[in-house]
Protein backbone atom coordinates (compact mmCIF):
# COMPACT_ATOMS: atom_id res chain seq x y z
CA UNK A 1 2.15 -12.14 -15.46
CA UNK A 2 1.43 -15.96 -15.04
CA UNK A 3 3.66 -16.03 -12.28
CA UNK A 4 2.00 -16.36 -9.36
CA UNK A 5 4.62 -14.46 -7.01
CA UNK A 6 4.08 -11.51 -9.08
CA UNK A 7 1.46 -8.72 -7.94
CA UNK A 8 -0.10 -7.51 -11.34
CA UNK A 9 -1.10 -4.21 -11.07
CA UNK A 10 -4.35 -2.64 -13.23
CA UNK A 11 -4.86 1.01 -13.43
CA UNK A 12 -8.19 2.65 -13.16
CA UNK A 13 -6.40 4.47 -16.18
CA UNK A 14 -6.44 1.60 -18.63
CA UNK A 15 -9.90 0.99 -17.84
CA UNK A 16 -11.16 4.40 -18.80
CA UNK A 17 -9.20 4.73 -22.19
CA UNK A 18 -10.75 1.41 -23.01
CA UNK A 19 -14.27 2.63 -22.08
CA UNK A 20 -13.46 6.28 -23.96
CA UNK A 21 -12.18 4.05 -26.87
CA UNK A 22 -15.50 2.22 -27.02
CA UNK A 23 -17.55 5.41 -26.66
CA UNK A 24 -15.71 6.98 -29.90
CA UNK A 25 -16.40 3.85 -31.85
CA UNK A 26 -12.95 2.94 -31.76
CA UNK A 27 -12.88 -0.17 -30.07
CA UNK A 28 -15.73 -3.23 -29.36
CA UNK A 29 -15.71 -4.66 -25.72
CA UNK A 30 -17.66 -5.37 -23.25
CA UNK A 31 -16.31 -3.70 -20.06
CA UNK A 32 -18.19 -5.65 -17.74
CA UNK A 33 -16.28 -8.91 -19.12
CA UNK A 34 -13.10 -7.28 -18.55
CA UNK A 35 -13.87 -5.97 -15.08
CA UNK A 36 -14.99 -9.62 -14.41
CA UNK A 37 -12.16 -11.39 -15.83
CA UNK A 38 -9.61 -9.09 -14.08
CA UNK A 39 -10.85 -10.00 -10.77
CA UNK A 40 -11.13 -13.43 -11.68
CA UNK A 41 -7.66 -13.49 -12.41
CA UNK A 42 -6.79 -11.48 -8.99
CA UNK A 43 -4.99 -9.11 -10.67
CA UNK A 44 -4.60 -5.46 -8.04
CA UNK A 45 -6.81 -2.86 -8.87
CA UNK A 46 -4.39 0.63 -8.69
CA UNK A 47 -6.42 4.14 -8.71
CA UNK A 48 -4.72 6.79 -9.79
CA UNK A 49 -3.73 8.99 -6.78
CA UNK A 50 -1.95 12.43 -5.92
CA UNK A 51 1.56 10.70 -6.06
CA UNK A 52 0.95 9.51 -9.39
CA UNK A 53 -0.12 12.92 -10.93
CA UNK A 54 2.81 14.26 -8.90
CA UNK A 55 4.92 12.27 -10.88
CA UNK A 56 3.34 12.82 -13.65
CA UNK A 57 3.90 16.64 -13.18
CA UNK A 58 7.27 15.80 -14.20
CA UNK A 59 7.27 13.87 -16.83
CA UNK A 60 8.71 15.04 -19.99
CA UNK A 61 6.44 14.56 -23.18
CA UNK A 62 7.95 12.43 -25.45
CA UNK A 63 4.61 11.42 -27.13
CA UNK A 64 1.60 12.70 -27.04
CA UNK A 65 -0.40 9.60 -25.45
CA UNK A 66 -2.40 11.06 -22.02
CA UNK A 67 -3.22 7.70 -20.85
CA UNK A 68 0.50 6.65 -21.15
CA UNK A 69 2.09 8.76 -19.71
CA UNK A 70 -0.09 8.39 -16.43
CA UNK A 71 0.45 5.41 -16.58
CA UNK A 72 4.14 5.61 -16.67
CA UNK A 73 3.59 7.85 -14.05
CA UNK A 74 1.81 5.36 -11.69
CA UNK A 75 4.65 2.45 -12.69
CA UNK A 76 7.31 5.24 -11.90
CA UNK A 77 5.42 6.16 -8.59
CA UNK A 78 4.78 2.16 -7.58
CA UNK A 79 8.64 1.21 -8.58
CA UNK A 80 6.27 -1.17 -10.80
CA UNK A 81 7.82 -2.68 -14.21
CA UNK A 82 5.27 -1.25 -17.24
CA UNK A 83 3.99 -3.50 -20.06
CA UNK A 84 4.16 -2.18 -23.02
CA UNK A 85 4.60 -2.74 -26.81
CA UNK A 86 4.81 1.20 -27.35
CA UNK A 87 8.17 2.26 -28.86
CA UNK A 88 8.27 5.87 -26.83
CA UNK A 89 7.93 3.97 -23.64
CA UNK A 90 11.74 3.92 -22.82
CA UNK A 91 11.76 6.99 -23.55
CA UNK A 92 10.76 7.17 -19.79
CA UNK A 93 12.85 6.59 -16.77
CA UNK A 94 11.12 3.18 -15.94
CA UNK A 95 11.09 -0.38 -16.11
CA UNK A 96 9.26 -1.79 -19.44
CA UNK A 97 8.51 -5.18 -20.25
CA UNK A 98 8.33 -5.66 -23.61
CA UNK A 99 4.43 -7.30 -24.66
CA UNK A 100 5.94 -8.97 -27.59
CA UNK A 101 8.92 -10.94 -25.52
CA UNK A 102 8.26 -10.49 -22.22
CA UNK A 103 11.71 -9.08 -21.50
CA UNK A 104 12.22 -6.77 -19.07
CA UNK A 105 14.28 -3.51 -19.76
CA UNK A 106 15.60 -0.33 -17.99
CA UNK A 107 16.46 3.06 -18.80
């Protein structure tokens, strides 16, 4: 992610399971910090989009995470590697990089 010849991608998605996270009392942030700090870093802001719920259609459920798996969706869609520490995540037919290495795996 520090490499500036990568595009780093942030969905819409991981936005609003933050902000529903906050709302339950789950989490404490201040989502105007992180809004600010993502541009800041000029990271791409990725909306979720028919394609993505497309391919989400046809995902199979290996865990029971909604944000996930549209997220999974959108890296599948965007031929974009996923971050993730989440063990069900190659589980999926897509690229994960690992948030505890930074390795990058495939299915």
């Amino acid at each position: 992610m520090a490499d500036p010849a990568h595009d780093v991608l942030v969905s819409a998605a991981s936005l609003w399971e933050i902000v529903v996270k906050m709302r339950a009392g789950k989490l404490k942030a201040d989502i105007r910090e992180i809004l600010r700090a993502i541009d800041d870093a000029g990271f791409i802001w990725l909306a979720i989009s028919p394609p993505h719920l497309t391919t989400l259609a046809g995902l199979p459920s290996h865990h029971r995470d909604p944000f996930d798996h549209l997220l999974i969706a959108q890296a599948i869609t965007e031929d974009a590697p996923f971050v993730s520490a989440d063990q069900n995540t190659p589980k999926y037919p897509v690229k994960v990089i690992s948030c505890s290495d930074q390795t990058e795996s495939r299915p």
